[in-house]
N, C-alpha and C. Protein backbone atom coordinates (compact mmCIF):
# COMPACT_ATOMS: atom_id res chain seq x y z
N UNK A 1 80.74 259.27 123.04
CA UNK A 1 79.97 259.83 124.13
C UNK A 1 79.32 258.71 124.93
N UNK A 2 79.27 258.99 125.97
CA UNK A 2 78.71 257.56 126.99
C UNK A 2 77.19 258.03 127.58
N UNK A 3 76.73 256.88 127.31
CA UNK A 3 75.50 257.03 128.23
C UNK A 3 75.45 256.95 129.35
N UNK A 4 74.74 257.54 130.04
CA UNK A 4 74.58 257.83 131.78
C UNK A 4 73.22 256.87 132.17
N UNK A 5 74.06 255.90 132.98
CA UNK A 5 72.81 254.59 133.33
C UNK A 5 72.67 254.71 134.28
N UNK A 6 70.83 255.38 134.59
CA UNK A 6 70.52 254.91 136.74
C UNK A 6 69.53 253.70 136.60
N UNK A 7 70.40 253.17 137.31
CA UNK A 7 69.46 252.19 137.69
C UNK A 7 68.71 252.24 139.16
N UNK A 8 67.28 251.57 138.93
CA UNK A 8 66.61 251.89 139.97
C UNK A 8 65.44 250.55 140.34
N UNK A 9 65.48 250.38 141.43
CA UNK A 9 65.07 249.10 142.27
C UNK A 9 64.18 249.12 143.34
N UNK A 10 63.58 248.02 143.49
CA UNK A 10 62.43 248.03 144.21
C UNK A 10 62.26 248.90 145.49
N UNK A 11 63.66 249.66 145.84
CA UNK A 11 63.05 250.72 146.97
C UNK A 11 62.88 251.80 146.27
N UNK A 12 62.74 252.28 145.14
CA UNK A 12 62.92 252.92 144.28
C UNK A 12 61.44 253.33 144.00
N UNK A 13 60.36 252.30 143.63
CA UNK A 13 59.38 252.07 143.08
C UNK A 13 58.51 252.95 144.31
N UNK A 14 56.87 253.16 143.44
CA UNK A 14 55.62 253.63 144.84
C UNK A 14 54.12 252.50 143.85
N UNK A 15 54.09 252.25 144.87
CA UNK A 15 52.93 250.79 145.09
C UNK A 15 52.12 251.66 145.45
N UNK A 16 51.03 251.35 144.47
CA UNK A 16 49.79 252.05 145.13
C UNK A 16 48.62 250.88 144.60
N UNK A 17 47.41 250.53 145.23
CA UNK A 17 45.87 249.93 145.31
C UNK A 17 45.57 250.60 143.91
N UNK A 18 44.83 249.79 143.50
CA UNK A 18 43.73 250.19 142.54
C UNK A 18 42.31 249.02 142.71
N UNK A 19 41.32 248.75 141.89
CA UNK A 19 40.33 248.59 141.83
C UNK A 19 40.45 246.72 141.99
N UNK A 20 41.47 246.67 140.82
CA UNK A 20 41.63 245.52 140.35
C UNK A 20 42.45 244.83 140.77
N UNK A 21 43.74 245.53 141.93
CA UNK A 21 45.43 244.99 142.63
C UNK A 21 46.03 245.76 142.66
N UNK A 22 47.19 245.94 142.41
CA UNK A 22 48.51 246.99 142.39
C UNK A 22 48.75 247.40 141.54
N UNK A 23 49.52 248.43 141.46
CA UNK A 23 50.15 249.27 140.21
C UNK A 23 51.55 249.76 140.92
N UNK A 24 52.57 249.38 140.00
CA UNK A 24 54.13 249.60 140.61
C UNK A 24 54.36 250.85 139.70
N UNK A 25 54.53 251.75 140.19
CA UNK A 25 55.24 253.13 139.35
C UNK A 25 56.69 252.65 138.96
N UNK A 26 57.61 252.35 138.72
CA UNK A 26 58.79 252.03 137.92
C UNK A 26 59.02 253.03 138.14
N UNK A 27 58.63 254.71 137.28
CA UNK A 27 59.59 255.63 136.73
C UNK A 27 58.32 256.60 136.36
N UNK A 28 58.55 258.07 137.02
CA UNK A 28 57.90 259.01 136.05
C UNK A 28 58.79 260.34 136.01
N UNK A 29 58.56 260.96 134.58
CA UNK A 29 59.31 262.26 134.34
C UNK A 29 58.23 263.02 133.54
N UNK A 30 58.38 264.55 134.31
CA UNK A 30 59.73 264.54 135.06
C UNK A 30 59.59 264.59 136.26
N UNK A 31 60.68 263.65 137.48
CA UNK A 31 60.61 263.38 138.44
C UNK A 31 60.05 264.19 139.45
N UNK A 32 59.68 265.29 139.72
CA UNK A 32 59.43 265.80 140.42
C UNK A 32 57.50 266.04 139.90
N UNK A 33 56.98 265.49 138.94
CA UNK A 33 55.67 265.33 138.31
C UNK A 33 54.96 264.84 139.44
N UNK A 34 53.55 264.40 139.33
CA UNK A 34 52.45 263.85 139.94
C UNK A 34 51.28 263.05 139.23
N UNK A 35 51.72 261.41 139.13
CA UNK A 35 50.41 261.27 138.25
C UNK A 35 49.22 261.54 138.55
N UNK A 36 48.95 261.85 139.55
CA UNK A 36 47.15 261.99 139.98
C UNK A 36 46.80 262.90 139.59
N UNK A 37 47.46 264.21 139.38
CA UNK A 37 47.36 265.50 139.26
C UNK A 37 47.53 265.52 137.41
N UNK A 38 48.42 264.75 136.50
CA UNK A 38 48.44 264.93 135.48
C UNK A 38 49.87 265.54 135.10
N UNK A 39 50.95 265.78 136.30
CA UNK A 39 51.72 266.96 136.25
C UNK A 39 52.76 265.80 135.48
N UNK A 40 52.63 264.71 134.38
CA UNK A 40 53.81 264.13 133.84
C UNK A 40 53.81 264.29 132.34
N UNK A 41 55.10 264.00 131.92
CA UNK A 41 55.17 263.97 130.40
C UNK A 41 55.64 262.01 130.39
N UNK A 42 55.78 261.25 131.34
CA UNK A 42 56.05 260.21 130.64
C UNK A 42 56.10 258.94 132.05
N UNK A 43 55.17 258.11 131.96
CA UNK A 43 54.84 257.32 133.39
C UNK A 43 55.12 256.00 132.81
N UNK A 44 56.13 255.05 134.03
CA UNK A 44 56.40 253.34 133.55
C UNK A 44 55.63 252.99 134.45
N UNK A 45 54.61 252.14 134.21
CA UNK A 45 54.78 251.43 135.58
C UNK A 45 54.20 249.29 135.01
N UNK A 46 53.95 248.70 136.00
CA UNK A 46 53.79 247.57 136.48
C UNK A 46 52.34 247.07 136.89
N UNK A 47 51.58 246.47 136.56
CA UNK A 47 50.40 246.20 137.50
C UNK A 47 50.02 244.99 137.33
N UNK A 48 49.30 244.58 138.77
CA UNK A 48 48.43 243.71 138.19
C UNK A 48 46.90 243.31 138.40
N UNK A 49 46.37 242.85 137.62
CA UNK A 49 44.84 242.60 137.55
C UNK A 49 44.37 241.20 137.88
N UNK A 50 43.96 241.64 138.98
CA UNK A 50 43.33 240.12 140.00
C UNK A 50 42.05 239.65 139.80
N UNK A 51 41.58 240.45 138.99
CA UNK A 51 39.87 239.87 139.02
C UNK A 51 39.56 239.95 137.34
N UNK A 52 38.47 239.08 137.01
CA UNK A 52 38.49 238.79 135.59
C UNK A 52 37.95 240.16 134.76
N UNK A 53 37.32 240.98 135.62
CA UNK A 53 36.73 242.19 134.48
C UNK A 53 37.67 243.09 135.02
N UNK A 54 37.96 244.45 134.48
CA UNK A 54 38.04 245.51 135.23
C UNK A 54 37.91 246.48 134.27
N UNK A 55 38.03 247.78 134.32
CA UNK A 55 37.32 248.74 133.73
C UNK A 55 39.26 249.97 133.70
N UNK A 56 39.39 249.89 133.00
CA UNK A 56 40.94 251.07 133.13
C UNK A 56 40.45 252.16 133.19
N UNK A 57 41.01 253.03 133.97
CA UNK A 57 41.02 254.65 134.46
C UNK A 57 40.71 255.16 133.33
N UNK A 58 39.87 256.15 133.35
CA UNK A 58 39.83 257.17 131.96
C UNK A 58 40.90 257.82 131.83
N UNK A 59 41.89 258.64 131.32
CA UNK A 59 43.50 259.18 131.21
C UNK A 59 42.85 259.91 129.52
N UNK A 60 42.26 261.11 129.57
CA UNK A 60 42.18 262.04 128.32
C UNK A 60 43.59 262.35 128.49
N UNK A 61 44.16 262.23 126.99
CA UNK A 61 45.24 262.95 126.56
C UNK A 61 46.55 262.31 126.75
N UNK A 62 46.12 260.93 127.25
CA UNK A 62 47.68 260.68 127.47
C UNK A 62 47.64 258.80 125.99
N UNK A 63 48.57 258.76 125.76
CA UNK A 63 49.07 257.89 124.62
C UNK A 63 49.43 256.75 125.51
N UNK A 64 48.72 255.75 125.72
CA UNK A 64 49.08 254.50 126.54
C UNK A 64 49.76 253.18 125.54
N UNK A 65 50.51 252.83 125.98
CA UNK A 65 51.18 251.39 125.42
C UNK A 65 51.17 250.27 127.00
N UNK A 66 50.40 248.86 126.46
CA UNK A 66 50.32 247.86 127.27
C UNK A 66 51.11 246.65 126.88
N UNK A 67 51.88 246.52 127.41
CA UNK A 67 52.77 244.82 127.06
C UNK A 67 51.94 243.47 127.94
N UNK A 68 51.79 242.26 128.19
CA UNK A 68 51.47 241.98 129.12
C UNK A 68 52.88 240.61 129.15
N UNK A 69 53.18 240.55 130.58
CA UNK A 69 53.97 240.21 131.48
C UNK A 69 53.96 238.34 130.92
N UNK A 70 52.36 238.20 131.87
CA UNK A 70 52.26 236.60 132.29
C UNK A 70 50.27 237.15 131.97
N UNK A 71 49.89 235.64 131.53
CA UNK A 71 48.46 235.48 131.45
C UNK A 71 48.02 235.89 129.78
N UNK A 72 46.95 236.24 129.75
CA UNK A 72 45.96 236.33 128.49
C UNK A 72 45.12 237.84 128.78
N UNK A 73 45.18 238.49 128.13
CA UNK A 73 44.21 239.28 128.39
C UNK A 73 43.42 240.05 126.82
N UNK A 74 42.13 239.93 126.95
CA UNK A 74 41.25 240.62 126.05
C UNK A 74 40.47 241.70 126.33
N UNK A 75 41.05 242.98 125.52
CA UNK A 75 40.32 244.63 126.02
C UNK A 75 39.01 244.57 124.69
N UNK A 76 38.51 245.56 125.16
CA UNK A 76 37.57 246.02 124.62
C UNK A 76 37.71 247.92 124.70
N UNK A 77 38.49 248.53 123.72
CA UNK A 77 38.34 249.88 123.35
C UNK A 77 36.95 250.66 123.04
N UNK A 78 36.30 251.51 123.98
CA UNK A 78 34.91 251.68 123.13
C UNK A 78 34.48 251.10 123.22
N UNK A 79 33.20 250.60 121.97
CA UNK A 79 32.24 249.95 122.07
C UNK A 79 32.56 248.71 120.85
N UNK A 80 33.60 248.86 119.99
CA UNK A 80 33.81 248.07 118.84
C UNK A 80 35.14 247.52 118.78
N UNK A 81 36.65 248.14 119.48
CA UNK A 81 38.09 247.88 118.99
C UNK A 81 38.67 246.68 119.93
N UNK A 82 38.82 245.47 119.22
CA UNK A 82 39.08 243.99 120.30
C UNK A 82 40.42 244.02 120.03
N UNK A 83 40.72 243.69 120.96
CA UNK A 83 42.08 243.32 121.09
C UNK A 83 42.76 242.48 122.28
N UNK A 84 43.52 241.15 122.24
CA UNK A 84 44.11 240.08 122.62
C UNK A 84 45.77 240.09 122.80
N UNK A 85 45.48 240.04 124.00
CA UNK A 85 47.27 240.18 124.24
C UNK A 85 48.01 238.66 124.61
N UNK A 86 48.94 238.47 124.49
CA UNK A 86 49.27 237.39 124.80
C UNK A 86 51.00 238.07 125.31
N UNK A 87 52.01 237.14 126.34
CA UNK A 87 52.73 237.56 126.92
C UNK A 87 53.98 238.43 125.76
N UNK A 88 54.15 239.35 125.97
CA UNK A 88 55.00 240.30 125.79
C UNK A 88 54.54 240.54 124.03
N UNK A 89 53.54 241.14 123.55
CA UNK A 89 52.64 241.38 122.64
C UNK A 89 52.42 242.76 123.30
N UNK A 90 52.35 243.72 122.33
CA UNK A 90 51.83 245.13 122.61
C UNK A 90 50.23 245.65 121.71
N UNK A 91 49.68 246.60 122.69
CA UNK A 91 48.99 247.57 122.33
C UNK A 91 49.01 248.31 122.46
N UNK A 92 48.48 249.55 121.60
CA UNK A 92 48.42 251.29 121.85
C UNK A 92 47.30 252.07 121.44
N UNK A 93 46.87 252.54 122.55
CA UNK A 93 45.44 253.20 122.26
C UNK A 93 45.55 254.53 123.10
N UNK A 94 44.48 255.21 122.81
CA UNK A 94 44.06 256.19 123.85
C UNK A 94 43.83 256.26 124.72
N UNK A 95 44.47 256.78 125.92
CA UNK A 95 43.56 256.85 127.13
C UNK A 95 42.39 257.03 127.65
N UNK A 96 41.87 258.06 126.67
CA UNK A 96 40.82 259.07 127.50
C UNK A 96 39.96 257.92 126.92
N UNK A 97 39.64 256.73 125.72
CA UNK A 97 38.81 255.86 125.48
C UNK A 97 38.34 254.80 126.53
N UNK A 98 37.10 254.66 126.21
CA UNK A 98 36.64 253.93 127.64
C UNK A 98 37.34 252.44 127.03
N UNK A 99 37.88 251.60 128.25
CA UNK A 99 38.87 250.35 127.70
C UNK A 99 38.23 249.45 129.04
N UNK A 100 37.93 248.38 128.88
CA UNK A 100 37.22 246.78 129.47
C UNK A 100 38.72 245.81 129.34
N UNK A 101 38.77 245.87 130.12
CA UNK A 101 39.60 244.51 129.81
C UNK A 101 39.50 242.69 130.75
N UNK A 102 39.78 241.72 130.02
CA UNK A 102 39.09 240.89 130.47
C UNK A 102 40.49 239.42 130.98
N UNK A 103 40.90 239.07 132.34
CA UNK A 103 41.83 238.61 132.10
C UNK A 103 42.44 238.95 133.49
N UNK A 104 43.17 237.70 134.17
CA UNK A 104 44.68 238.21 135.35
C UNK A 104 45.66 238.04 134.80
N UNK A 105 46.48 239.35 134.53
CA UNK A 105 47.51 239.19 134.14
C UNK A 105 48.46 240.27 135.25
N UNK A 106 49.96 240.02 134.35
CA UNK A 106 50.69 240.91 135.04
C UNK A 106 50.95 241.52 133.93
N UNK A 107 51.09 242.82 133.82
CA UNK A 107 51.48 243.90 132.54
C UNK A 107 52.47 245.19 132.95
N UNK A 108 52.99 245.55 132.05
CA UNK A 108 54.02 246.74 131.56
C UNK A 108 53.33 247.48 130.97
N UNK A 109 53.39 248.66 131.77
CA UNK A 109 52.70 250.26 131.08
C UNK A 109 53.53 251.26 130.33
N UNK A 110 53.25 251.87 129.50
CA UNK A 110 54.15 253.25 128.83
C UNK A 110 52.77 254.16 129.59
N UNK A 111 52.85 255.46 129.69
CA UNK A 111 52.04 257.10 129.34
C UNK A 111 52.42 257.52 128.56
N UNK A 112 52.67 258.45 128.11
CA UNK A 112 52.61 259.82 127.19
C UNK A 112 51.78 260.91 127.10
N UNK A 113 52.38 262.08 127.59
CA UNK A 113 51.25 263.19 127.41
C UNK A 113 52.44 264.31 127.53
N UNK A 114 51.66 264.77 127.29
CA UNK A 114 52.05 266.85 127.37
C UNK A 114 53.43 266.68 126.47
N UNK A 115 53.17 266.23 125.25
CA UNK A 115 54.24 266.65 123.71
C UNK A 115 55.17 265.03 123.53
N UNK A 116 55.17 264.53 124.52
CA UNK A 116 56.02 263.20 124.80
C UNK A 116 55.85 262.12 124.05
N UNK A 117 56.14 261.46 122.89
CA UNK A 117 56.26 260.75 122.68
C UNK A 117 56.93 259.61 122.43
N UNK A 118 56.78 258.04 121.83
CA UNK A 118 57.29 257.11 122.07
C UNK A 118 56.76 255.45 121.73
N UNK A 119 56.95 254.61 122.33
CA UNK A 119 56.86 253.19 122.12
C UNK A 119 57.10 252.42 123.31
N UNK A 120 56.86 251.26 123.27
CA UNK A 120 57.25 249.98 124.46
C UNK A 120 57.69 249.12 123.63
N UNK A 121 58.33 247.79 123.71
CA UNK A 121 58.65 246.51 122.92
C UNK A 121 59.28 245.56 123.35
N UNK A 122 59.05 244.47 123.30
CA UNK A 122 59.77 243.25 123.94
C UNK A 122 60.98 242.94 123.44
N UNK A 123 62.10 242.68 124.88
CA UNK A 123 63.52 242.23 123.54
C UNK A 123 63.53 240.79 124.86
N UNK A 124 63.74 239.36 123.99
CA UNK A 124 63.99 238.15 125.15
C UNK A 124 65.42 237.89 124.35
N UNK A 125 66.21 237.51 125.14
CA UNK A 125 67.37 236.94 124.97
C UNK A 125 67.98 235.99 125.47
N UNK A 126 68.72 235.02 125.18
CA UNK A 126 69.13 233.56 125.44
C UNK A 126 70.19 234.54 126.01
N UNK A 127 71.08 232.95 127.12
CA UNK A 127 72.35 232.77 127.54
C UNK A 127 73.55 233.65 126.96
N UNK A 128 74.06 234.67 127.07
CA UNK A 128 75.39 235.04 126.44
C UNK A 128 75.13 236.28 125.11
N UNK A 129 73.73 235.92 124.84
CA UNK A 129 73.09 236.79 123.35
C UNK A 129 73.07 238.34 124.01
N UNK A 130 73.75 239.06 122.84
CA UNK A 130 73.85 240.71 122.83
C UNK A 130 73.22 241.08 121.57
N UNK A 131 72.35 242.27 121.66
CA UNK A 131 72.00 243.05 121.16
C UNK A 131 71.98 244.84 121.44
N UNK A 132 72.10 245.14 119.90
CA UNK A 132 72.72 246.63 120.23
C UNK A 132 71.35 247.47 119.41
N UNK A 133 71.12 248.53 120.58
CA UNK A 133 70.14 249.58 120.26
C UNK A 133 70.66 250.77 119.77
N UNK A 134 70.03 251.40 119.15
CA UNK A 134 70.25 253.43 118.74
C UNK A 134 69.06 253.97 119.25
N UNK A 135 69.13 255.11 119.37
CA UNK A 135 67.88 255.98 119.67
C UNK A 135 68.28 256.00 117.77
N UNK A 136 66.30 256.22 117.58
CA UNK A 136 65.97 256.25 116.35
C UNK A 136 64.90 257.97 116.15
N UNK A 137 65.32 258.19 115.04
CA UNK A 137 64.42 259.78 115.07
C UNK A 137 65.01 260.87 115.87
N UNK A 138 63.83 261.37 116.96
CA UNK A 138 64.15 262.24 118.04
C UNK A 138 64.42 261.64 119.58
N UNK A 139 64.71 260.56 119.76
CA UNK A 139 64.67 259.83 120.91
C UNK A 139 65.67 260.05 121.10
N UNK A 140 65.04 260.57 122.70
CA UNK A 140 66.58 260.80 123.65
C UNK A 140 66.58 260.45 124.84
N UNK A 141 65.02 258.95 125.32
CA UNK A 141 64.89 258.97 126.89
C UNK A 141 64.91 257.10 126.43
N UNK A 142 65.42 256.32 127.01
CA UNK A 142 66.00 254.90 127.11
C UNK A 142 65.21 254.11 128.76
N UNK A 143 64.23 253.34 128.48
CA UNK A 143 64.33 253.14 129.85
C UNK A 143 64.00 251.18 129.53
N UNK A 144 64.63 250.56 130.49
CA UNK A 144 64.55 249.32 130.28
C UNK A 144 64.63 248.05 131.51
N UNK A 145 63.39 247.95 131.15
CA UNK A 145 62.67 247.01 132.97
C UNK A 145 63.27 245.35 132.34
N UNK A 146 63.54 244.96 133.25
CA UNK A 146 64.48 243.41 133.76
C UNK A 146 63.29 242.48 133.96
N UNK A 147 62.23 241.84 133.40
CA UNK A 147 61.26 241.06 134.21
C UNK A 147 61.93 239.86 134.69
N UNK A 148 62.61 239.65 133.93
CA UNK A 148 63.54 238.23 133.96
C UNK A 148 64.90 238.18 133.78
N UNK A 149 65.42 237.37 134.45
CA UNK A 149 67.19 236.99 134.15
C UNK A 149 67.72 238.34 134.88
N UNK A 150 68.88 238.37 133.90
CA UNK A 150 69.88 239.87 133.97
C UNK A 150 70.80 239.93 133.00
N UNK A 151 70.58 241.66 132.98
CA UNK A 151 71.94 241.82 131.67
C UNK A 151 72.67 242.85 131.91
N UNK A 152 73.92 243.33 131.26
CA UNK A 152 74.55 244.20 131.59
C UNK A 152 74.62 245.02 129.66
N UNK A 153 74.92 246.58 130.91
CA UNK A 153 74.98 247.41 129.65
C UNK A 153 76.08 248.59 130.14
N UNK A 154 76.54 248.86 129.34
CA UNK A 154 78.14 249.27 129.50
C UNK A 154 78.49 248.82 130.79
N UNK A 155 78.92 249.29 132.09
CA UNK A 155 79.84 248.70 132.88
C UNK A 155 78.30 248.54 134.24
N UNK A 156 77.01 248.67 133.99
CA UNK A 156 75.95 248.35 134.91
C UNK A 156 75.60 246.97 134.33
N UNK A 157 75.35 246.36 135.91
CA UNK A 157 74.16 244.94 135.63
C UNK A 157 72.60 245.63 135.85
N UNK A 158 71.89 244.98 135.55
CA UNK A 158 70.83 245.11 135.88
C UNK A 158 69.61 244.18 136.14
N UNK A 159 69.32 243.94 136.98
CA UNK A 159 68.78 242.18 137.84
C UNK A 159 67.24 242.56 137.61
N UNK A 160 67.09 241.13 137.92
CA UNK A 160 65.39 241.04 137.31
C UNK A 160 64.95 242.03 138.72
N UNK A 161 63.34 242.91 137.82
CA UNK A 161 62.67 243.86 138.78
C UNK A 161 63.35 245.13 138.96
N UNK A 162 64.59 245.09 138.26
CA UNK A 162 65.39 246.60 138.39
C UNK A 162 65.20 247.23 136.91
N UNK A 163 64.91 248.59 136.70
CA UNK A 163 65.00 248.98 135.77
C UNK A 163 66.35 250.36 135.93
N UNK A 164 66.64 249.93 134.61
CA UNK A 164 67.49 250.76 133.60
C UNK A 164 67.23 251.96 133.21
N UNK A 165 67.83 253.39 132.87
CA UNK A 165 67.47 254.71 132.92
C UNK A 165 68.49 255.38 132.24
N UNK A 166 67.93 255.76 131.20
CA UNK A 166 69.17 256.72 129.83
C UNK A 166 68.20 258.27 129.86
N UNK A 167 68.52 259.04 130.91
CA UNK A 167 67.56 259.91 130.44
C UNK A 167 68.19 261.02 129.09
N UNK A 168 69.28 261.23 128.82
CA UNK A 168 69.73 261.90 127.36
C UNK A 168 70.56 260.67 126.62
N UNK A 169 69.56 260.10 126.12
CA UNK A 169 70.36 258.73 124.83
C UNK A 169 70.76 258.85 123.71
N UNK A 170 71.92 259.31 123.55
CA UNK A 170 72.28 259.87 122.03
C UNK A 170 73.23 259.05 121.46
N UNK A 171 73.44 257.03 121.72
CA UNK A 171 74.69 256.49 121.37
C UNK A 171 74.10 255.15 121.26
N UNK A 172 74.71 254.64 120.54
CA UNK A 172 74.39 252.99 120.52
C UNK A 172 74.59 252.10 121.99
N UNK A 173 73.76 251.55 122.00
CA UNK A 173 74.22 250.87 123.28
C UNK A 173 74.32 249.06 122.99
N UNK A 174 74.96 248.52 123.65
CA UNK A 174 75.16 247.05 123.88
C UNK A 174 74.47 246.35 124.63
N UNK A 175 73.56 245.61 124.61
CA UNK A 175 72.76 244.95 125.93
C UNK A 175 72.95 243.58 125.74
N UNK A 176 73.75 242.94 126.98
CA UNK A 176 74.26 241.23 127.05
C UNK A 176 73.44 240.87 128.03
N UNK A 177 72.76 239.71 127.55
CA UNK A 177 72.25 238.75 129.15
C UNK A 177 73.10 238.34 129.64
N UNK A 178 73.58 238.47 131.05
CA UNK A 178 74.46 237.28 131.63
C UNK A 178 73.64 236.24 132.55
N UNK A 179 72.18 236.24 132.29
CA UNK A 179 71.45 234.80 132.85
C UNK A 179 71.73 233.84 132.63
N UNK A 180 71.60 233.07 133.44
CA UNK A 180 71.51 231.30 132.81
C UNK A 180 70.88 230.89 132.06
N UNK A 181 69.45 231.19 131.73
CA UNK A 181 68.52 230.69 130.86
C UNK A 181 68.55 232.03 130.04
N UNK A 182 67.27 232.81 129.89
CA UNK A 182 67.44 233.77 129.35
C UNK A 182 66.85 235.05 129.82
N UNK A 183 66.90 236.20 129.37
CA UNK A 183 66.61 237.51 129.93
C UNK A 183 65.09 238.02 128.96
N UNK A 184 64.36 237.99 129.74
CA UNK A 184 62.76 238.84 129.73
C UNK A 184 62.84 240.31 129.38
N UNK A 185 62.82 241.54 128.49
CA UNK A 185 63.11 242.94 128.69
C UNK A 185 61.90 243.36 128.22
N UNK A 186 61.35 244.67 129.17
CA UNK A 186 60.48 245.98 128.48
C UNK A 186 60.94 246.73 128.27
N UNK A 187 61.34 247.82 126.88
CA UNK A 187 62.12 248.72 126.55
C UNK A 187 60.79 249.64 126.03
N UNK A 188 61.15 251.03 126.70
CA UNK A 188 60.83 252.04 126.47
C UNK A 188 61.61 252.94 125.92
N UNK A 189 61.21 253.80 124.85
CA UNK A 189 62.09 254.01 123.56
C UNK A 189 60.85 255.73 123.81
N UNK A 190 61.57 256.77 123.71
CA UNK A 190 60.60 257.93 123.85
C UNK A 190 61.60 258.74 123.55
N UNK A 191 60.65 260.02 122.90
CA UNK A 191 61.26 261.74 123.15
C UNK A 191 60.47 262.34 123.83
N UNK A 192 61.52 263.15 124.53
CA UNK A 192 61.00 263.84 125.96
C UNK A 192 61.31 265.37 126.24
């Protein structure tokens, strides 16, 4: 059985202001959802944080995962839970928790809400290096952002800033860098 790959690219994306810089939406489902409104089960996006404090949106109910890109950054969960990111290092906390974070960085977002769950995780790969994924458990939604290089997966490339899209993933897949140096990946791994 073959997987069905969209790929989708920077005209693709919606840029919107926030407090602290930008926030790149990547991807939300289901597509026809609204994050402002709450109307999603599962939001990618991109941002970045230009100034050394900032304070993250309150989000009750939704399951957040943070990768960070480029830079250093140190949150503060609450009033007690520290935590230090360093480039392509994850965290996962609650939304609706009040979160400080301290740091310019560039970062990779997961959501989760309304039954959706899932993960984020870094895959870097040298020159020519393949690695092969499964959906694991109940996972059946594949999505996978390019920060760097490029790789191909069954007969799609996919170039840095383009992300990758398995929305029913039920098969092993193959993922080759064909960069020169090596390929940067955020993989989002969810049931939906």
């Amino acid at each position: 059985m073959k997987n069905n790959i969209i790929v989708r690219t920077e005209k693709d994306y919606k840029v919107s202001k926030w407090s602290g810089g930008d926030t790149t939406e990547l991807y939300l489902y289901p597509e026809d959802g609204d994050y402002r409104s709450g109307n999603f089960q599962l939001r990618i996006s991109s941002a970045t944080v230009e100034v050394e404090r900032s304070e993250f949106t309150s989000l009750p109910g939704v399951e957040r995962y943070l990768m960070i890109f480029q830079g250093h950054l140190d949150m503060i969960h609450g009033e007690k839970e520290k935590v230090s990111l360093e480039p392509y290092e994850v965290d996962h906390f609650d939304g609706g928790i009040p979160t400080v974070s301290y740091g310019k960085v560039v970062d990779f977002n997961l959501m989760l809400k309304n039954g959706a769950g899932g993960r984020i995780e870094a895959l870097c790969l040298d020159k020519g290096e393949e690695k092969r994924i499964q959906p694991e458990g109940r996972e059946n939604f594949l999505a996978i952002y390019v920060k760097e290089g490029e790789i191909r997966i069954g007969d799609k490339n996919i170039k840095a800033q383009e992300l990758g899209v398995i929305k029913d993933w039920k098969t092993e897949l193959q993922i080759r860098s064909r960069a020169e140096k090596n390929s940067k990946l955020g993989i989002c791994r969810a049931e939906i």
